[in-house]
N, C-alpha and C. Protein backbone atom coordinates (compact mmCIF):
# COMPACT_ATOMS: atom_id res chain seq x y z
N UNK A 1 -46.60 25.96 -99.40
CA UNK A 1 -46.18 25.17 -98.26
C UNK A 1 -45.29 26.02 -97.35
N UNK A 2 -45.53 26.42 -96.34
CA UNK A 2 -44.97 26.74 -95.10
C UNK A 2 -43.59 26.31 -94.53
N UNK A 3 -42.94 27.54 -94.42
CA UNK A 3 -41.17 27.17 -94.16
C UNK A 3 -41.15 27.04 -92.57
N UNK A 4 -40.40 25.76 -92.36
CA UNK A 4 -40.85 25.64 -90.53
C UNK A 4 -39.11 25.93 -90.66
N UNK A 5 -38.15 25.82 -90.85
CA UNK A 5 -36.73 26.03 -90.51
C UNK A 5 -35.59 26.86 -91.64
N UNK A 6 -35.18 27.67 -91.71
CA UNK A 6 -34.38 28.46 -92.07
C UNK A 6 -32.67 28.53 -91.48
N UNK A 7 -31.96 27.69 -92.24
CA UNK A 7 -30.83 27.77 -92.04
C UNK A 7 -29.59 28.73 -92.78
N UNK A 8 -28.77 30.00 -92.53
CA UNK A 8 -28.20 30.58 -93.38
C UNK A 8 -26.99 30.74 -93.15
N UNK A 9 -25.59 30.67 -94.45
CA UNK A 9 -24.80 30.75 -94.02
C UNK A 9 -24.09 30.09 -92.80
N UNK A 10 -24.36 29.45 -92.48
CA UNK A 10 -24.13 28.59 -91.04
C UNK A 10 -22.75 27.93 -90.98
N UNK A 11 -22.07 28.65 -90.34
CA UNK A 11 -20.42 28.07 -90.39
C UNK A 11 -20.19 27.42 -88.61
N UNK A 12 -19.45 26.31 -88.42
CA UNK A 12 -18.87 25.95 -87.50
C UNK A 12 -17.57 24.89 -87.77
N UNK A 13 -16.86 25.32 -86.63
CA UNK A 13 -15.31 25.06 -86.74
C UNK A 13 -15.05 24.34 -85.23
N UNK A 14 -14.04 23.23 -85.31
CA UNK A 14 -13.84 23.00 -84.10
C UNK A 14 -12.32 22.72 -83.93
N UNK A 15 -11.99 23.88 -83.51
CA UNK A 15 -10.22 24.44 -83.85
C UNK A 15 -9.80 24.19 -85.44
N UNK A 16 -9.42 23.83 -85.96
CA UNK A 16 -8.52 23.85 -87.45
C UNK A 16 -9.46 23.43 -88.33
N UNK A 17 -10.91 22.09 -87.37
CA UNK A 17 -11.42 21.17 -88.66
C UNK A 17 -12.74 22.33 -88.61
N UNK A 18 -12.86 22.69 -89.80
CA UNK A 18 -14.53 22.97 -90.40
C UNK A 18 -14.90 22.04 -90.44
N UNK A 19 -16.47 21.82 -89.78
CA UNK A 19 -17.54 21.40 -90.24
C UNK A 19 -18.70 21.65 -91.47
N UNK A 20 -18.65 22.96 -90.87
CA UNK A 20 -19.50 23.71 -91.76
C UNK A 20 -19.12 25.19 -92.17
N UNK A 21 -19.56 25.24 -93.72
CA UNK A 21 -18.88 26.75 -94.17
C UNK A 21 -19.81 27.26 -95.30
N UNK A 22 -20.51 28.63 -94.71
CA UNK A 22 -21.79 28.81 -95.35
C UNK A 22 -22.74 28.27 -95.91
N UNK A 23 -23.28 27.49 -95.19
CA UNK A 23 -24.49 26.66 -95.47
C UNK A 23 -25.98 26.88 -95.28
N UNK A 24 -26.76 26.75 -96.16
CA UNK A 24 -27.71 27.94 -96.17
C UNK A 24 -28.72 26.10 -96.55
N UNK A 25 -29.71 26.24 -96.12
CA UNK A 25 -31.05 25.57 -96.65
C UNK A 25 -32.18 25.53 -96.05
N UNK A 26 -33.55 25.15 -96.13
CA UNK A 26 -34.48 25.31 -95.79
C UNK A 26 -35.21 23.98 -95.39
N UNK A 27 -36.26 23.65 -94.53
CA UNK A 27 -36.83 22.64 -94.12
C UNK A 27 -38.48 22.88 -94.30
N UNK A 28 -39.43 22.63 -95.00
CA UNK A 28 -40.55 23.04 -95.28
C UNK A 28 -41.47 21.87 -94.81
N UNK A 29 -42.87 22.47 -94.05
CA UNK A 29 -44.07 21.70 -93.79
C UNK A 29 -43.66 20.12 -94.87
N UNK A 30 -43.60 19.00 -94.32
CA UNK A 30 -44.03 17.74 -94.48
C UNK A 30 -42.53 17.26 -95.37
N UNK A 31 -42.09 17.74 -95.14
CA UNK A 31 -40.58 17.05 -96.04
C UNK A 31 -40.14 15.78 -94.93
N UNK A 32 -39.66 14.87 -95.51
CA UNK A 32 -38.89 13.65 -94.96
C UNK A 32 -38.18 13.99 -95.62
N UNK A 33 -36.68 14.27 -94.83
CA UNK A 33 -35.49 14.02 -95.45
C UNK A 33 -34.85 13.31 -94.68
N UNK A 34 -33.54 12.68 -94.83
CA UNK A 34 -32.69 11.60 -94.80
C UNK A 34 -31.27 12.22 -94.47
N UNK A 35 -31.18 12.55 -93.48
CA UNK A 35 -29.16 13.46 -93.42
C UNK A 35 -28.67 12.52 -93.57
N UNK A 36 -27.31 12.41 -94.47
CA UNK A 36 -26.33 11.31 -94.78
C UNK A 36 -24.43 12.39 -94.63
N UNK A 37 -23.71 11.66 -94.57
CA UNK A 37 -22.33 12.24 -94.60
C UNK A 37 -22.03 10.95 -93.68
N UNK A 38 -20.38 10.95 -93.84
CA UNK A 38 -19.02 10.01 -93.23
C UNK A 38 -18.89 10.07 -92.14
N UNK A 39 -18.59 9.48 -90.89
CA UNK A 39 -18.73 9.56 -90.11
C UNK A 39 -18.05 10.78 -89.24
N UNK A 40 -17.94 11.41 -88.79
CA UNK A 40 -17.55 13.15 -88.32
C UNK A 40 -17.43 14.19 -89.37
N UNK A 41 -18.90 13.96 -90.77
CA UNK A 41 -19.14 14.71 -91.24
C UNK A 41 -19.73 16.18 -90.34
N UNK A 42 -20.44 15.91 -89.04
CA UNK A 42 -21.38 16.76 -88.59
C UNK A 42 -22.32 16.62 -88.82
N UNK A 43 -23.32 15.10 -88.82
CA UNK A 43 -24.84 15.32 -88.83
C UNK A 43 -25.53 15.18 -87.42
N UNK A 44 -24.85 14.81 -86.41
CA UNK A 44 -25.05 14.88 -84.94
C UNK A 44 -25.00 16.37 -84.61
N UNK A 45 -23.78 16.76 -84.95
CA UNK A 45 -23.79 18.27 -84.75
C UNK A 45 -24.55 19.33 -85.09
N UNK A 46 -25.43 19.03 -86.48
CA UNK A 46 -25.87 20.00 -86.77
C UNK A 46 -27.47 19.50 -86.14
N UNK A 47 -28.05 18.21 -85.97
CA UNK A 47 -29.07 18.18 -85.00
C UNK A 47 -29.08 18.89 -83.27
N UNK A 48 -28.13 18.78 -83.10
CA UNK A 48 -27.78 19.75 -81.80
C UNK A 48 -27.92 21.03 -81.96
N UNK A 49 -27.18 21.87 -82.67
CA UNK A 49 -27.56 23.38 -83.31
C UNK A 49 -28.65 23.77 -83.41
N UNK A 50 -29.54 22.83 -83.96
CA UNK A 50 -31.06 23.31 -84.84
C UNK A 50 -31.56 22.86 -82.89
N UNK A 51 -31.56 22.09 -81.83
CA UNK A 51 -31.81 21.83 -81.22
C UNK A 51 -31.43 23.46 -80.17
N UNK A 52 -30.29 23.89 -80.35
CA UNK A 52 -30.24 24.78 -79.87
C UNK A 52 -29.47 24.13 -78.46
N UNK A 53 -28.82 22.84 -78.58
CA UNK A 53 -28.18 22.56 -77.52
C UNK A 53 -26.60 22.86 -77.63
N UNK A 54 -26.35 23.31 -79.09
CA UNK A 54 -24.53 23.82 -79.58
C UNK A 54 -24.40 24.70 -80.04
N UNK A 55 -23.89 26.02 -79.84
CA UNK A 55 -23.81 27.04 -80.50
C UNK A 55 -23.26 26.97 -81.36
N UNK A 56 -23.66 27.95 -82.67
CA UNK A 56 -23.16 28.34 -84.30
C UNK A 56 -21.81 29.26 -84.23
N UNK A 57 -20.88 29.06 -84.78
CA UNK A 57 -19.99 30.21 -84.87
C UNK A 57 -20.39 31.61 -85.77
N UNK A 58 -20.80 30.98 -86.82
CA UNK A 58 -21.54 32.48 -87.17
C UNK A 58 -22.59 31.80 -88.12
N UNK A 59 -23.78 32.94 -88.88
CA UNK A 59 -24.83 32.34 -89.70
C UNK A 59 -25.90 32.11 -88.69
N UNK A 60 -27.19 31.63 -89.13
CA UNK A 60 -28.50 31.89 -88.34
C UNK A 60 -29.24 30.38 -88.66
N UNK A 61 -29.82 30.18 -87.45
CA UNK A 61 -30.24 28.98 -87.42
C UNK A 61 -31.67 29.42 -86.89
N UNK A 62 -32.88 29.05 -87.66
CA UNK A 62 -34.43 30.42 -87.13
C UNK A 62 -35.34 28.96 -87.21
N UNK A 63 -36.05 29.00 -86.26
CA UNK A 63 -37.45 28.00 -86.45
C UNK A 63 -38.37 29.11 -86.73
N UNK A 64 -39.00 28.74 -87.23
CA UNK A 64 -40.72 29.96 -87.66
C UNK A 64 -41.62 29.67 -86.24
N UNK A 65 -42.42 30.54 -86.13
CA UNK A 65 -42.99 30.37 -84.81
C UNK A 65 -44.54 29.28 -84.88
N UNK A 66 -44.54 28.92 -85.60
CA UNK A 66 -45.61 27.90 -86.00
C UNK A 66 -44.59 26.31 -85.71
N UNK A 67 -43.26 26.54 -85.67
CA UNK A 67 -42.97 24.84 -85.53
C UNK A 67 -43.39 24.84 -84.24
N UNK A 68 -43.44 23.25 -83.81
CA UNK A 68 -43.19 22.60 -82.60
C UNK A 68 -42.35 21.01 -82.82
N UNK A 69 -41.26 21.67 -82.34
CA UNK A 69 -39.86 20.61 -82.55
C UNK A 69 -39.84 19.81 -81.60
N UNK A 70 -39.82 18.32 -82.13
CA UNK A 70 -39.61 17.27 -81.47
C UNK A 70 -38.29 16.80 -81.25
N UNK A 71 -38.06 15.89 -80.56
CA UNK A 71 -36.58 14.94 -80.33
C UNK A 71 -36.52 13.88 -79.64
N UNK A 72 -36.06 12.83 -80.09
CA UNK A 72 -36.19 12.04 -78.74
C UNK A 72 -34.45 11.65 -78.13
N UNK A 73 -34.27 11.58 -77.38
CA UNK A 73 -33.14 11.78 -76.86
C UNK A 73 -33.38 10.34 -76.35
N UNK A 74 -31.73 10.15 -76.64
CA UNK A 74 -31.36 8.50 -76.72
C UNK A 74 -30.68 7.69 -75.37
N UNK A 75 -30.09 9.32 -74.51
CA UNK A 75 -29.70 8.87 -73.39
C UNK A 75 -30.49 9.53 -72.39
N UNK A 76 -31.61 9.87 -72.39
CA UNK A 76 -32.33 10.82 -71.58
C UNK A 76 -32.38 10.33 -70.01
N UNK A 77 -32.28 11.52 -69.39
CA UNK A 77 -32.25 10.62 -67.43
C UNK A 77 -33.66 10.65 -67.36
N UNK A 78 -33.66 9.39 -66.85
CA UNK A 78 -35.40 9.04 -66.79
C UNK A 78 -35.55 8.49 -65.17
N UNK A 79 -36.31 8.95 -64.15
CA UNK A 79 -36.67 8.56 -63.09
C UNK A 79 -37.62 6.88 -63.54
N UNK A 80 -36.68 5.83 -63.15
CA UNK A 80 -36.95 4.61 -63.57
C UNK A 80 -38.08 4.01 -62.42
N UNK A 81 -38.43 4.68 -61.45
CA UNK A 81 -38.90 3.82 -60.92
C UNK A 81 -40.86 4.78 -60.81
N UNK A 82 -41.06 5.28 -61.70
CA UNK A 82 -42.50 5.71 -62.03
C UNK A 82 -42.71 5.05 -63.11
N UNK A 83 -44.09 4.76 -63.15
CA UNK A 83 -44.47 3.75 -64.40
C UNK A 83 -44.67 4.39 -65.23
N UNK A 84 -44.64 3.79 -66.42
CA UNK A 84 -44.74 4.06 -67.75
C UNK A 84 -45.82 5.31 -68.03
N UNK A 85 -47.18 5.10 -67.70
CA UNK A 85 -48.49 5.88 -68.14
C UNK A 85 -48.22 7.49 -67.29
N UNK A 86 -47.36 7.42 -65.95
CA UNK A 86 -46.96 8.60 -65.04
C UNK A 86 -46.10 9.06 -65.95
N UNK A 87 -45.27 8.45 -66.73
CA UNK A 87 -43.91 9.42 -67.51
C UNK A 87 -44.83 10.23 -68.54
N UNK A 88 -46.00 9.47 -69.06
CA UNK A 88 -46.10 10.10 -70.26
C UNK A 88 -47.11 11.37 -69.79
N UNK A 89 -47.70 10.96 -68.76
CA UNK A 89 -48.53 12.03 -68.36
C UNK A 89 -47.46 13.51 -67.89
N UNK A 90 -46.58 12.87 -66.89
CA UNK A 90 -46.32 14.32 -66.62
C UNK A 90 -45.01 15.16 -67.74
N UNK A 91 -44.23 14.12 -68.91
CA UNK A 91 -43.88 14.83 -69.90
C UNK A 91 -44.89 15.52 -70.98
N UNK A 92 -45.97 15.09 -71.40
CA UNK A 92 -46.71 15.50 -72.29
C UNK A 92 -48.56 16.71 -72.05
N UNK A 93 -48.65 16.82 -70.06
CA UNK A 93 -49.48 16.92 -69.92
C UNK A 93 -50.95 16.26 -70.33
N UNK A 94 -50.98 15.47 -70.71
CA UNK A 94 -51.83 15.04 -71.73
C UNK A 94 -52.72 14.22 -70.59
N UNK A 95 -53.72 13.83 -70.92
CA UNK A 95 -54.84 13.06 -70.12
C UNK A 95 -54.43 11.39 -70.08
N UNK A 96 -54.66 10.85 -69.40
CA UNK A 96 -54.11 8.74 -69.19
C UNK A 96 -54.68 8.65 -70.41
N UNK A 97 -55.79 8.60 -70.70
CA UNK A 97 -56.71 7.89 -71.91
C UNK A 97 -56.03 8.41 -73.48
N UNK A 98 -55.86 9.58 -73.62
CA UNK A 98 -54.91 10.43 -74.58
C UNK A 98 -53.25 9.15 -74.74
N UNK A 99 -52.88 9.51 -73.44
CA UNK A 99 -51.48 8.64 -73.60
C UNK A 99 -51.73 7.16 -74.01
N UNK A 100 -52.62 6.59 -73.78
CA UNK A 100 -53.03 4.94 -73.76
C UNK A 100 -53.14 5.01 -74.76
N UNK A 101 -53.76 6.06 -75.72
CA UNK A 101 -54.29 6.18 -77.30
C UNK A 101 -52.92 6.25 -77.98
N UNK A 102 -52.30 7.07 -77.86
CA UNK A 102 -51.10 7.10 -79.02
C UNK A 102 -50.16 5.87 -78.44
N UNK A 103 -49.94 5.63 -77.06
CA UNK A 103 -48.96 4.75 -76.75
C UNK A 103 -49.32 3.33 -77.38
N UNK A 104 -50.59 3.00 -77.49
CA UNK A 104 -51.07 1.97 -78.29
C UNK A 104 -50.88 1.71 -80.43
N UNK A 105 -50.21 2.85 -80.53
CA UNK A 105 -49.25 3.16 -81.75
C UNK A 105 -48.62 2.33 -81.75
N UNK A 106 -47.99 2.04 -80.59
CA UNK A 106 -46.09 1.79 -80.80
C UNK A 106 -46.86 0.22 -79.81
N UNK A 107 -47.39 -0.21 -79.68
CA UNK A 107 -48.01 -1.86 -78.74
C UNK A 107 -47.61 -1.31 -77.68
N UNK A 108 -48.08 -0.33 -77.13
CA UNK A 108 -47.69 -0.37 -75.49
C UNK A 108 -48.95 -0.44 -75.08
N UNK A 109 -49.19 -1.68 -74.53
CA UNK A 109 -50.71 -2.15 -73.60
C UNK A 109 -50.63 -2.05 -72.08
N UNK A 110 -52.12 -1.62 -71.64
CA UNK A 110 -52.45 -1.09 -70.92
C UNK A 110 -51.30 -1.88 -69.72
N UNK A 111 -50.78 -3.13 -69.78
CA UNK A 111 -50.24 -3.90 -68.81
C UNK A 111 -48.80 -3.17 -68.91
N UNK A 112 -48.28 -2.64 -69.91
CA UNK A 112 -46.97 -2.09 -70.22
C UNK A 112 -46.91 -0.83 -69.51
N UNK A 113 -48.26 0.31 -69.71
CA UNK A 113 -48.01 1.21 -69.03
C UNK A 113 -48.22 1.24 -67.28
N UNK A 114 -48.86 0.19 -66.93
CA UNK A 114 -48.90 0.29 -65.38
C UNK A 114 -47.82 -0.55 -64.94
N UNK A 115 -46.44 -0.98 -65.92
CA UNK A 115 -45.31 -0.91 -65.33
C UNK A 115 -44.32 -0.03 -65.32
N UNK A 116 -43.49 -0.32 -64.14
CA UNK A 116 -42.67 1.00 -64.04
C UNK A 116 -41.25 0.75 -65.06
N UNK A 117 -40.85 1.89 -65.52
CA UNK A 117 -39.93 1.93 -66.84
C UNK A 117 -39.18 1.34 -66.49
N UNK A 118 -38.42 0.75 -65.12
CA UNK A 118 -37.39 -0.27 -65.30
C UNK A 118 -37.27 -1.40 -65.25
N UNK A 119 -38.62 -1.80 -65.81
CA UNK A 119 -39.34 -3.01 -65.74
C UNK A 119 -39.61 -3.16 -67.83
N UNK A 120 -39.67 -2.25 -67.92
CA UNK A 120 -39.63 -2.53 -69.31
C UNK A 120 -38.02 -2.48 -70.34
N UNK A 121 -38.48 -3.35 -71.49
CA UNK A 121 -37.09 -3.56 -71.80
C UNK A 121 -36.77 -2.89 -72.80
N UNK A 122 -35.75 -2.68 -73.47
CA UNK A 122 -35.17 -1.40 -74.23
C UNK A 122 -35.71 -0.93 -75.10
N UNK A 123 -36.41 -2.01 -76.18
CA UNK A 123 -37.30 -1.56 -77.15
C UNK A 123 -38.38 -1.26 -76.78
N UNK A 124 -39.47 -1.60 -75.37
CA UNK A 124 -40.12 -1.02 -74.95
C UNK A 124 -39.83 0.39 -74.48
N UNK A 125 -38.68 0.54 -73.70
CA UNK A 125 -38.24 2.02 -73.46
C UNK A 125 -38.34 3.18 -74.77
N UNK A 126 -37.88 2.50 -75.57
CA UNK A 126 -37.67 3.39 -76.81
C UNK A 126 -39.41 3.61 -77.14
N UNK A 127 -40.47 2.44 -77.36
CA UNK A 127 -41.46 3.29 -78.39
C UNK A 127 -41.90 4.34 -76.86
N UNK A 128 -42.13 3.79 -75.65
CA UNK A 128 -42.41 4.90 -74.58
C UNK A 128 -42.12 6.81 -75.37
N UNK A 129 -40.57 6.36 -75.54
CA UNK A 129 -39.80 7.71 -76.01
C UNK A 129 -40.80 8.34 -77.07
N UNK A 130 -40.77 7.72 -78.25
CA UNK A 130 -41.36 7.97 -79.30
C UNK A 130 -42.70 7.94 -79.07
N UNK A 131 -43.89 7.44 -78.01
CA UNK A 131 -45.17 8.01 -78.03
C UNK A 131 -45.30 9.22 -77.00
N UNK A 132 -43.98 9.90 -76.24
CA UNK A 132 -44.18 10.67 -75.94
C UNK A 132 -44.16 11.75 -76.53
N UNK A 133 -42.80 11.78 -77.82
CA UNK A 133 -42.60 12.73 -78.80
C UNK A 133 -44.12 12.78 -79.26
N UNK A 134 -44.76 11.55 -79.66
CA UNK A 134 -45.78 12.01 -80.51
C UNK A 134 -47.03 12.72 -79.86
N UNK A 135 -47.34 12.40 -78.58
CA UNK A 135 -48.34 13.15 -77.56
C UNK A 135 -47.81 15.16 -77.65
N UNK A 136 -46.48 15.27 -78.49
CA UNK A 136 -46.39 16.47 -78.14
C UNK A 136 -46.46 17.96 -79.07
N UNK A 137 -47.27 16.49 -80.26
CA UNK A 137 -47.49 17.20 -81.53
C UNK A 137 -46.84 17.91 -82.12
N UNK A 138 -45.57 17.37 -82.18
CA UNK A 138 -44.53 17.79 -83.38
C UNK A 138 -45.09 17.96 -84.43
N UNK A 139 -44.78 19.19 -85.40
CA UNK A 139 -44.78 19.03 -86.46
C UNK A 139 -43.48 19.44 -87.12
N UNK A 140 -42.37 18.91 -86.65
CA UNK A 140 -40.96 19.01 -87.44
C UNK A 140 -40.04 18.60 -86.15
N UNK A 141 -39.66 16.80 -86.67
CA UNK A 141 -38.99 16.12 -85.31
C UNK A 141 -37.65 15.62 -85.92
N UNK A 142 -36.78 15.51 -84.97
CA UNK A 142 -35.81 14.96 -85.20
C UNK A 142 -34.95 14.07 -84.74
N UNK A 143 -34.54 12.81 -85.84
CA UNK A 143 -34.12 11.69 -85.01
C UNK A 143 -32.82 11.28 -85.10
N UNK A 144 -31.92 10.74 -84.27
CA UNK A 144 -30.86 10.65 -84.73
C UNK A 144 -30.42 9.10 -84.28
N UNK A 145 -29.67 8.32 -85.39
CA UNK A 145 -29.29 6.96 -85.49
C UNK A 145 -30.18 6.41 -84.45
N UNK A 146 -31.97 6.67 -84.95
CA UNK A 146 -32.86 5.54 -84.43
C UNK A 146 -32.72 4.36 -84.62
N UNK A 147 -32.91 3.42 -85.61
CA UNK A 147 -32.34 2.30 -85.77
C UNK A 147 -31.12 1.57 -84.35
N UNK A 148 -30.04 2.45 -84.40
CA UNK A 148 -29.44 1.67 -83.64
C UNK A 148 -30.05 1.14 -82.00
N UNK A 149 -31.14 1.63 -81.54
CA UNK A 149 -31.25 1.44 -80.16
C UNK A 149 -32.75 0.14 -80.54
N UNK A 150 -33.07 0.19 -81.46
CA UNK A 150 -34.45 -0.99 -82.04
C UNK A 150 -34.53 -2.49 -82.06
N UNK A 151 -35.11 -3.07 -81.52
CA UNK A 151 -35.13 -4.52 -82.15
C UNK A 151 -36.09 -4.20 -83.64
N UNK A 152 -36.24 -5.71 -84.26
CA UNK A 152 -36.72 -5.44 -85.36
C UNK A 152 -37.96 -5.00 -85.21
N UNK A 153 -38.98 -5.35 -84.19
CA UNK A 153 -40.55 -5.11 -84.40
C UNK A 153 -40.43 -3.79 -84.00
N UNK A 154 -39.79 -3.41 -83.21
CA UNK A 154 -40.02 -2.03 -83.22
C UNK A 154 -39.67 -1.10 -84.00
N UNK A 155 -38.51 -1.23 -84.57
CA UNK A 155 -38.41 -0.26 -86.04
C UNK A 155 -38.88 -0.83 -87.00
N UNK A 156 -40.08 -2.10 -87.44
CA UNK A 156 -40.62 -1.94 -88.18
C UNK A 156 -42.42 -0.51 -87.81
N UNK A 157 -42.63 -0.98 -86.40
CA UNK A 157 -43.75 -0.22 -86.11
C UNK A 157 -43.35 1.28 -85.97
N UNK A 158 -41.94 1.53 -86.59
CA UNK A 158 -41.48 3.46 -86.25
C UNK A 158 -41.13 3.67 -88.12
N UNK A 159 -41.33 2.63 -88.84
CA UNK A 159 -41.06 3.09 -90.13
C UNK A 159 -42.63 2.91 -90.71
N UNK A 160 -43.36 2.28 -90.29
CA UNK A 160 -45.12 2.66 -90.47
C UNK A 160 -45.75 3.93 -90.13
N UNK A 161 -44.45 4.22 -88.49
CA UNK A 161 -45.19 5.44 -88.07
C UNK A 161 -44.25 6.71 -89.12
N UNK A 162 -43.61 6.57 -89.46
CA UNK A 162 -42.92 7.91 -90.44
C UNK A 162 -43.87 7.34 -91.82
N UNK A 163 -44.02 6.66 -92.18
CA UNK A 163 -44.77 6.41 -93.44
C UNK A 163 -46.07 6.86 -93.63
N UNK A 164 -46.46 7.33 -92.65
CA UNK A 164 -48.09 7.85 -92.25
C UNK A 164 -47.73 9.02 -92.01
N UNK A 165 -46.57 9.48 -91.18
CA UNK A 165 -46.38 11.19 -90.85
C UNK A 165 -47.19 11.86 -91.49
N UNK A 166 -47.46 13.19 -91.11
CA UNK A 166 -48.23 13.85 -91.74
C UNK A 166 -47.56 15.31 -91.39
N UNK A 167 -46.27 14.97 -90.97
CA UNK A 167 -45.40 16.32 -90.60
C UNK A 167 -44.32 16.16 -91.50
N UNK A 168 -43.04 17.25 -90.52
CA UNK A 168 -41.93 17.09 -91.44
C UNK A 168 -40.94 16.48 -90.65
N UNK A 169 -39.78 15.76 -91.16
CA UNK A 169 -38.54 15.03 -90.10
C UNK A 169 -37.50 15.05 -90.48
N UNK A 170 -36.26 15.49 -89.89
CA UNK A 170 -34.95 14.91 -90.22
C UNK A 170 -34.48 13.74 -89.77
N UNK A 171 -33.98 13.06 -90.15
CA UNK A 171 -33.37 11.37 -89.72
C UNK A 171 -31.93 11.45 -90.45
N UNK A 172 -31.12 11.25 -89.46
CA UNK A 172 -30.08 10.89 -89.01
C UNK A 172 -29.48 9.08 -89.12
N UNK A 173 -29.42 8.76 -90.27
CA UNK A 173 -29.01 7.01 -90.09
C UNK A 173 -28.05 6.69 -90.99
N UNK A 174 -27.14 5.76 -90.32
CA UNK A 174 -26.02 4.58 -91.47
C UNK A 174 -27.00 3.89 -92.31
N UNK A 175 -28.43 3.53 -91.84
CA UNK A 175 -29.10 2.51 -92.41
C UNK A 175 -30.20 2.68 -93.82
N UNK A 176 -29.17 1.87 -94.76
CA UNK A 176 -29.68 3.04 -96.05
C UNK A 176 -31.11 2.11 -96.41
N UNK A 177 -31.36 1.71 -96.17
CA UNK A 177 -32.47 0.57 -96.23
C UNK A 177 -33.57 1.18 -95.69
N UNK A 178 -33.44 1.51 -94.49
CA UNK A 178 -34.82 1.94 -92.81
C UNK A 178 -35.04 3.73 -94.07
N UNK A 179 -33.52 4.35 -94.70
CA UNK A 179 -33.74 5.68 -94.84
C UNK A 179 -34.96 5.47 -96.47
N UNK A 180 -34.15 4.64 -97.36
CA UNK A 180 -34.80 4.19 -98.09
C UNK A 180 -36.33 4.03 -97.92
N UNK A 181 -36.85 3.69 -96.93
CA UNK A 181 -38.11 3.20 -96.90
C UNK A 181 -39.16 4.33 -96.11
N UNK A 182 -38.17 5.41 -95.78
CA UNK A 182 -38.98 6.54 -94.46
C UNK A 182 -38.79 7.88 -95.20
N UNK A 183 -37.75 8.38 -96.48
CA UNK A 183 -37.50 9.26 -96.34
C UNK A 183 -37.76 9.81 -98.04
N UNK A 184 -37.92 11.04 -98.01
CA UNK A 184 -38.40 11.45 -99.73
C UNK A 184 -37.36 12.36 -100.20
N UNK A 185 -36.49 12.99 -99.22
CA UNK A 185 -36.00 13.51 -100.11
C UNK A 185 -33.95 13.65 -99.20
N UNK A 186 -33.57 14.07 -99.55
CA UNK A 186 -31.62 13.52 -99.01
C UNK A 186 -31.12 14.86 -98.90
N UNK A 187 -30.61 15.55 -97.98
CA UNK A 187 -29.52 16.08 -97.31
C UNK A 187 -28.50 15.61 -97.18
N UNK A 188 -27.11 15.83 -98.14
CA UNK A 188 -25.67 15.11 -97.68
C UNK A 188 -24.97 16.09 -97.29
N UNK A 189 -24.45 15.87 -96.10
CA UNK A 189 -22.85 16.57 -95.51
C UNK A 189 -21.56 16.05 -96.31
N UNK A 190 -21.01 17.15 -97.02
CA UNK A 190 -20.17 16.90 -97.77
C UNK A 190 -18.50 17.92 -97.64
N UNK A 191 -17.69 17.76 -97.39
CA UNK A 191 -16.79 18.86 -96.92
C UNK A 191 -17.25 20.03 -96.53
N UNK A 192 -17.48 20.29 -95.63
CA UNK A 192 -18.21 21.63 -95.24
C UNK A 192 -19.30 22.16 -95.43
N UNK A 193 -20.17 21.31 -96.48
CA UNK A 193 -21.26 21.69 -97.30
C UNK A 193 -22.31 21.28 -97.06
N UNK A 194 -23.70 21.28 -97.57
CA UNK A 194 -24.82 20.71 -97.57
C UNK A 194 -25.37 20.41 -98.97
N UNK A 195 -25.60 18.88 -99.22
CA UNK A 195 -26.26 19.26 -100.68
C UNK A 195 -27.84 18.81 -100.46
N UNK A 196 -28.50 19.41 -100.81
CA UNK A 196 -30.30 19.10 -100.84
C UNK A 196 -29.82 18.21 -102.18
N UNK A 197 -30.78 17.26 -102.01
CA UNK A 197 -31.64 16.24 -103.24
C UNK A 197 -32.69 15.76 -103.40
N UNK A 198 -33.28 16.82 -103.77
CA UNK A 198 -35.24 16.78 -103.54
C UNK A 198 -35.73 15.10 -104.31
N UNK A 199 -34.84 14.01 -103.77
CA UNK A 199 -35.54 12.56 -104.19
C UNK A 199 -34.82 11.58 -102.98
N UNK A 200 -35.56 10.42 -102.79
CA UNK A 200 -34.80 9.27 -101.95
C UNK A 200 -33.24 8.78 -102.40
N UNK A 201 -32.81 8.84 -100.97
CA UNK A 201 -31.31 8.02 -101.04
C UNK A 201 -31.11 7.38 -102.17
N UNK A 202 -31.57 6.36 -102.60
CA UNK A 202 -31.18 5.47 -104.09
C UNK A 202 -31.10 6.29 -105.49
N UNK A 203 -31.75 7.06 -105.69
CA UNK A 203 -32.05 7.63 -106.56
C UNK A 203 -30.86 8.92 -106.37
């Protein structure tokens, strides 16, 4: 199985508090894992890093050149007044009929995409997000406290869609239940540390 992320040694400090202090682990083709830690453990932070939107103080943070990293960004500036089927086309390149196909994943019907995004309502906004990630053929995405922006039908139709994945994901959640049900194996932030636990949260 194919190593899509390589993390080594990876230290960051933000004046006095460590976050992180030599932390070394790996992310391989099709793993679901589950990041857990206290709240300003650093699991926001270290999705930013691997994102390449926060710099490392020292240690190496490497994607292999075979990933293609997803994200969906929770506050993203979105030109609200193009419709739905225009966002996905001109974020994903992808053909209308292509977008109608995966956007129909998440119930976005044909009437949803020929409205314009500020016409749709939050949980519609969100699967939009998430069938664009998926038009962009991630194969190693990352999500952070999804749950919180969901009504229920829609994070039930985003824990069907991780249950089918056929890639690899980090998830980011308080919600030990949604992680419980999406994720195989646990990453905890622990004083400075990382512990792998090649099994689900409960266990």
């Amino acid at each position: 199985m194919a190593t899509l992320l390589n993390i080594e040694k990876l230290a960051k400090s933000y004046g006095p508090r460590v976050i992180f202090k030599d932390v070394t682990f790996a992310v391989n083709e099709k793993q679901k894992i589950g990041l857990i830690g206290r709240n300003g453990a650093g699991k926001s932070t270290l999705l930013r890093m691997i994102l390449g939107d926060e710099e490392v103080d020292s240690g190496t943070i490497f994607l292999h050149d075979i990933v293609r990293l997803g994200y969906v960004e929770q506050h993203e500036k979105i030109d609200l007044t193009q419709t739905a089927l225009s966002y996905l086309e001109t974020q994903t390149n992808q053909p209308a009929w292509q977008c109608a196909k995966v956007a129909g994943k998440f119930e976005l019907k044909p009437y949803h995409l020929d409205q314009t995004i500020s016409e749709l309502s939050g949980g519609y906004r969100m699967r939009l997000k998430l069938a664009c990630m998926l038009l962009k053929d991630p194969n190693l995405f990352l999500l952070d406290e999804p749950t919180n922006y969901l009504d229920v039908h829609t994070q039930i139709l985003l824990e069907k869609f991780l249950q089918n994945y056929n890639g690899a994901f980090i998830i980011v959640s308080h919600d030990r239940e949604f992680l419980k049900r999406t994720c195989e194996q646990t990453l905890e932030i622990e004083q400075g540390g990382i512990i792998f636990y090649p099994r689900p949260i409960d266990e």
